[in-house]
C-alpha atoms as a PDB file:
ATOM      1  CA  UNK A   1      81.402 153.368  76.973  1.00  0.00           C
ATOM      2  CA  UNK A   2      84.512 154.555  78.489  1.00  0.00           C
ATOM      3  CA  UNK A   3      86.400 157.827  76.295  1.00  0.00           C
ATOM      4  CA  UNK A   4      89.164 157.275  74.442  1.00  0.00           C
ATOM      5  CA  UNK A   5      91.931 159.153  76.986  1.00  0.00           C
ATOM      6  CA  UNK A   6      90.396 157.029  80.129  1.00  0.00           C
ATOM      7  CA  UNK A   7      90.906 154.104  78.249  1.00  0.00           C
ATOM      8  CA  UNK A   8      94.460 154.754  77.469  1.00  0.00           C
ATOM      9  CA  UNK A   9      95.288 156.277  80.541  1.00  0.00           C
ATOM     10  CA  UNK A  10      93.488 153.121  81.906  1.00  0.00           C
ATOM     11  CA  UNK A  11      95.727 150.617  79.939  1.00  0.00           C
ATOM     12  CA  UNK A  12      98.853 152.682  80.717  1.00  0.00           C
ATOM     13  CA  UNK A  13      98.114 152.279  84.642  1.00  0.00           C
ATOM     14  CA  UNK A  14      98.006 148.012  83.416  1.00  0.00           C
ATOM     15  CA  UNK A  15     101.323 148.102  81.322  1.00  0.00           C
ATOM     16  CA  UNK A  16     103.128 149.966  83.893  1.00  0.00           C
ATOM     17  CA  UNK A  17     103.684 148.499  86.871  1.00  0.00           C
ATOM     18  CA  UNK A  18     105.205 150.022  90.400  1.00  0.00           C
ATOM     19  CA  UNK A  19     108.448 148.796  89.827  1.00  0.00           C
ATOM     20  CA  UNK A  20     108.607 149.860  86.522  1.00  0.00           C
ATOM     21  CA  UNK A  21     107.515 153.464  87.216  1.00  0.00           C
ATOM     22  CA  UNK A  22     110.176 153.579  90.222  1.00  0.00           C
ATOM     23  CA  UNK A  23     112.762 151.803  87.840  1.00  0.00           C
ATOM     24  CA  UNK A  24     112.301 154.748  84.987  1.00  0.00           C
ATOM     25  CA  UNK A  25     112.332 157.464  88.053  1.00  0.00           C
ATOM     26  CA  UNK A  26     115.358 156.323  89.357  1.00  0.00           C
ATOM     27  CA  UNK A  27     116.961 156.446  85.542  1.00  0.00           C
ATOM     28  CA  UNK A  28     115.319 159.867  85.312  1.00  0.00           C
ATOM     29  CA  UNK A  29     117.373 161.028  88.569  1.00  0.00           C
ATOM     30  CA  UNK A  30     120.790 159.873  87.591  1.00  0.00           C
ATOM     31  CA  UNK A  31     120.345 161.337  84.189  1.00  0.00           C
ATOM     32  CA  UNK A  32     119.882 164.301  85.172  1.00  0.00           C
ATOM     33  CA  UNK A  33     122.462 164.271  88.231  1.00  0.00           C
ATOM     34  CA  UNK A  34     125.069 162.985  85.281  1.00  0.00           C
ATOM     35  CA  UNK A  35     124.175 165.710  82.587  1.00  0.00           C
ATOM     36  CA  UNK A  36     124.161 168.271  85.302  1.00  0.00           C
ATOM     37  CA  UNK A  37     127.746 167.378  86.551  1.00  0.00           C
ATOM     38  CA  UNK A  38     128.990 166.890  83.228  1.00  0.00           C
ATOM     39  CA  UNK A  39     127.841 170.806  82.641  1.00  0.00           C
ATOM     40  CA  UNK A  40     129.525 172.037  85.478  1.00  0.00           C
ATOM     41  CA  UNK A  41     132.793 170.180  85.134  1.00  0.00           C
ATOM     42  CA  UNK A  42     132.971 172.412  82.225  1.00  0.00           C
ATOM     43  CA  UNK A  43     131.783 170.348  79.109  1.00  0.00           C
ATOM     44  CA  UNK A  44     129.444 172.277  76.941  1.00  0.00           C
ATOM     45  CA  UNK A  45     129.423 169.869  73.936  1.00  0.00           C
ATOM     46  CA  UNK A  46     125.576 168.738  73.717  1.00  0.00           C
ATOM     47  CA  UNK A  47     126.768 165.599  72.610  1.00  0.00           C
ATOM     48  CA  UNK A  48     128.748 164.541  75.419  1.00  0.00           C
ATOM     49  CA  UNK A  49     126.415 166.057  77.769  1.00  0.00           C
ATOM     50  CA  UNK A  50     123.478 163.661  76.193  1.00  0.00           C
ATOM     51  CA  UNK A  51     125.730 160.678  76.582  1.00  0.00           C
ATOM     52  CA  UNK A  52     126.830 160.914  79.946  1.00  0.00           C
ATOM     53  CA  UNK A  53     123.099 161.022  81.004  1.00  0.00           C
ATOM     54  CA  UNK A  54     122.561 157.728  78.681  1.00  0.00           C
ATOM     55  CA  UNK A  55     125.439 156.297  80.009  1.00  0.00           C
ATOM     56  CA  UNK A  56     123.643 156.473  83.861  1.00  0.00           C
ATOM     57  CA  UNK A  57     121.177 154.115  83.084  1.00  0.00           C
ATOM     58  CA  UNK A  58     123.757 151.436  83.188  1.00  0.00           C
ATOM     59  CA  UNK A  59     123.483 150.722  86.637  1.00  0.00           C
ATOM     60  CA  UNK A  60     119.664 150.803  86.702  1.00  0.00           C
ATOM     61  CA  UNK A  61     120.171 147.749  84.084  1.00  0.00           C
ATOM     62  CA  UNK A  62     122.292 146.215  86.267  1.00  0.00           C
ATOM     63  CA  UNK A  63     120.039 146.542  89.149  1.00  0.00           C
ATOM     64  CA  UNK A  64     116.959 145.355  86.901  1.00  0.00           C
ATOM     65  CA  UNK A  65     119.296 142.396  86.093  1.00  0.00           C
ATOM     66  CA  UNK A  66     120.115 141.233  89.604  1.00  0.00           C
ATOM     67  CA  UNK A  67     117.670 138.671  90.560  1.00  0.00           C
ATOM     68  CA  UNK A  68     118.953 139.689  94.118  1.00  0.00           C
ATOM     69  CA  UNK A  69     118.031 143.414  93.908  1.00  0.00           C
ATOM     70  CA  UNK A  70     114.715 143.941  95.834  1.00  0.00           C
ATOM     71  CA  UNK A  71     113.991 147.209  94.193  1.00  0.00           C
ATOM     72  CA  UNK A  72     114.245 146.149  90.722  1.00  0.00           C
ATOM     73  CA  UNK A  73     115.504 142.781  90.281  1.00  0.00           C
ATOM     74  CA  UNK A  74     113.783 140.852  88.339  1.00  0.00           C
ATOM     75  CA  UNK A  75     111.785 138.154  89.917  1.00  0.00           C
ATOM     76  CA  UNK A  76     110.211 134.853  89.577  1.00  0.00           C
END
């Protein structure tokens, strides 16, 4: 019988697809790239550093919305 951490790790690799991982990195990225620039452009409210970085992931949605994306579109 298999430990319980291989068998989660082993059901994460399942839930998680490819596209999903690169979908989540490319959110991570922009996040980031957003807070970061919000920083230097001089805000140092936490707040509005926080939701600049949520407010990146809006193109990823769109992107995972496009049926006519290839990277994360979502597909038949």
């Amino acid at each position: 019988m298999m430990p319980a951490r291989d068998s989660v790790v082993a059901m994460t690799k399942k839930l998680i697809s490819k596209q999903t991982k690169a979908l989540l990195k490319s959110w991570a990225k922009v996040a980031v790239a957003a807070g970061i620039a919000s920083y230097m452009a001089g805000t140092r409210d936490w707040t509005l550093l926080v939701n600049s970085a949520l407010v990146a992931v809006l193109p990823v949605i769109h992107s995972w919305f496009d049926k006519s994306d290839k990277r994360f579109g979502r597909t038949k």
